[in-house]
Protein backbone atom coordinates (compact mmCIF):
# COMPACT_ATOMS: atom_id res chain seq x y z
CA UNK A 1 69.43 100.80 84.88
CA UNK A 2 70.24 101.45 81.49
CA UNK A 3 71.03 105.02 80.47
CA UNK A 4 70.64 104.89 76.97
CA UNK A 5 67.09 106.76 76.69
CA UNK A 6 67.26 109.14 79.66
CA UNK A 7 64.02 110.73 81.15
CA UNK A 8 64.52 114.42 83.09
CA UNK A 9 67.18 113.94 85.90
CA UNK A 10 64.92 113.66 88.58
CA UNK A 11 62.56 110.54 86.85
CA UNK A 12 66.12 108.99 85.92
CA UNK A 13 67.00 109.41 90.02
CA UNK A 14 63.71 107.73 91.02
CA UNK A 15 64.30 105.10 88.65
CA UNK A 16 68.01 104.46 89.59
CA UNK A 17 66.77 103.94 92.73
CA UNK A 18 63.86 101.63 92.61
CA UNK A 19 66.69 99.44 89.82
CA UNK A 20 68.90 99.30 93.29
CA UNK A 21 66.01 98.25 94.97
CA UNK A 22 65.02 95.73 93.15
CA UNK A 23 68.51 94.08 92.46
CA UNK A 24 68.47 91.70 95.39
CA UNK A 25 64.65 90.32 94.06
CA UNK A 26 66.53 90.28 90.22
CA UNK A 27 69.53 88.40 91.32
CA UNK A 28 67.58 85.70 92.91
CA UNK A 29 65.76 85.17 89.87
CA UNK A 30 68.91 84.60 87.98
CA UNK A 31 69.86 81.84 90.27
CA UNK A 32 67.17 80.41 90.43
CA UNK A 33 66.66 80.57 86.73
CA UNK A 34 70.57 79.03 85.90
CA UNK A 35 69.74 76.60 88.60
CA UNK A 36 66.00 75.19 86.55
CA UNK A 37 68.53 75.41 83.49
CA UNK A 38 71.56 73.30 85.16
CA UNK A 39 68.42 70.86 85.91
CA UNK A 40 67.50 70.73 82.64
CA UNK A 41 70.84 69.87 81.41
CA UNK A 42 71.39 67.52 83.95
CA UNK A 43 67.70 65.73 82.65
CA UNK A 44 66.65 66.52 86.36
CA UNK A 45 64.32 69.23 85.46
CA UNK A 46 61.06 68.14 87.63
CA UNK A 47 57.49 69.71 86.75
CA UNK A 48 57.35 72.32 90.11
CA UNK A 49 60.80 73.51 88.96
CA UNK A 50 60.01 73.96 85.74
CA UNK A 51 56.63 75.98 86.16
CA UNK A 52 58.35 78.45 88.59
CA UNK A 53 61.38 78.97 86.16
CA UNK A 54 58.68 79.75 83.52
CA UNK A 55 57.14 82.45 86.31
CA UNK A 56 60.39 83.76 87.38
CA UNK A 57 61.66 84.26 83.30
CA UNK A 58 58.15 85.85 83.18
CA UNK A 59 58.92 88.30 85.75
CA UNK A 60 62.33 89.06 84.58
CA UNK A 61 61.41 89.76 81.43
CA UNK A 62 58.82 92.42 82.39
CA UNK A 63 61.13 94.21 84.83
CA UNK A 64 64.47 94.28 82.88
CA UNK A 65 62.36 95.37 79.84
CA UNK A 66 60.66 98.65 82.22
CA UNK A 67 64.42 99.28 83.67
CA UNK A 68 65.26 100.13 79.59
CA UNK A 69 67.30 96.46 78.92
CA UNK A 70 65.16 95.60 76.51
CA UNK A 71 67.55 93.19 75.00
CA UNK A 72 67.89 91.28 77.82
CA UNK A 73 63.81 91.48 78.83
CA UNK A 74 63.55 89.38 75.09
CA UNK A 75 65.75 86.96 76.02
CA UNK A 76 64.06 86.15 79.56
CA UNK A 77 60.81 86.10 77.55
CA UNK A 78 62.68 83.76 75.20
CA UNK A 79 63.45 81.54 78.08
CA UNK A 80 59.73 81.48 79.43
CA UNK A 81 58.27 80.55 76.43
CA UNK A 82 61.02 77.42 76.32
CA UNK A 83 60.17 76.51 79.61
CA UNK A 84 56.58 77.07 79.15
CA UNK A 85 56.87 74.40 76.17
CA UNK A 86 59.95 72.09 77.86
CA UNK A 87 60.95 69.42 75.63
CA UNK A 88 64.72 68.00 76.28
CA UNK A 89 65.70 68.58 72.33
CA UNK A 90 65.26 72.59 73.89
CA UNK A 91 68.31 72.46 76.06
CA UNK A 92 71.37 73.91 74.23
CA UNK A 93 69.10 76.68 73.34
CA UNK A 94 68.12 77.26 76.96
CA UNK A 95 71.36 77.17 77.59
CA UNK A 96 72.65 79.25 75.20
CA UNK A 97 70.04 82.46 76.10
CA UNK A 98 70.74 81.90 79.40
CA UNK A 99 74.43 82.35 79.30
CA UNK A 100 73.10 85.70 76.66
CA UNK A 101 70.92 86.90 79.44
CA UNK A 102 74.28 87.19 82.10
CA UNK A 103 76.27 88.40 79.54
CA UNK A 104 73.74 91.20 78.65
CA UNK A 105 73.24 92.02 83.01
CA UNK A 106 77.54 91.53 83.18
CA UNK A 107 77.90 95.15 85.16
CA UNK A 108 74.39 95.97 85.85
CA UNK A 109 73.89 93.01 88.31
């Protein structure tokens, strides 16, 4: 969890500990996210992938963003909207916020 904007202590506490639940559900969504975008690179992106990487960036976006990493909730959101609208001319930038979005989580993860 981010500690930039600290509630009271004991708010912080609960939400430190719900963040350490919820890592195990947050790293799965990474790989499977990197995986969709490792498809896409590789042209091999089929439609079922691609609608649940859409779902999963939705996800991520709306739980990192309530855990206070904003930055990185905008770049998941970034990444559902390009896999919401997939075209293969989209793939460096997929790329490129994905490899933003680890670097963002790098110690939090």
């Amino acid at each position: 969890m981010n500690p930039g904007s600290q509630p009271d202590p004991e708010i912080f506490a609960l939400l430190q500990d719900l963040w350490q639940r919820h890592l195990p559900s947050t790293r799965e969504r990474l790989e499977l996210l990197e995986q969709a975008v490792h498809k896409a690179v590789s042209n091999t992106l089929d439609e079922d992938t691609r609608v649940e990487a859409q779902s999963v960036a939705h996800k991520l976006s709306g739980n990192l963003g309530m855990f206070g990493y904003k930055d990185a909730g905008e770049i998941a959101g970034e990444i559902e909207h390009l896999f919401k609208t997939f075209v293969p001319s989209a793939t460096p930038q997929l790329t490129s916020y994905m490899e933003r979005l680890r670097v963002l989580l790098q110690g939090h993860i």
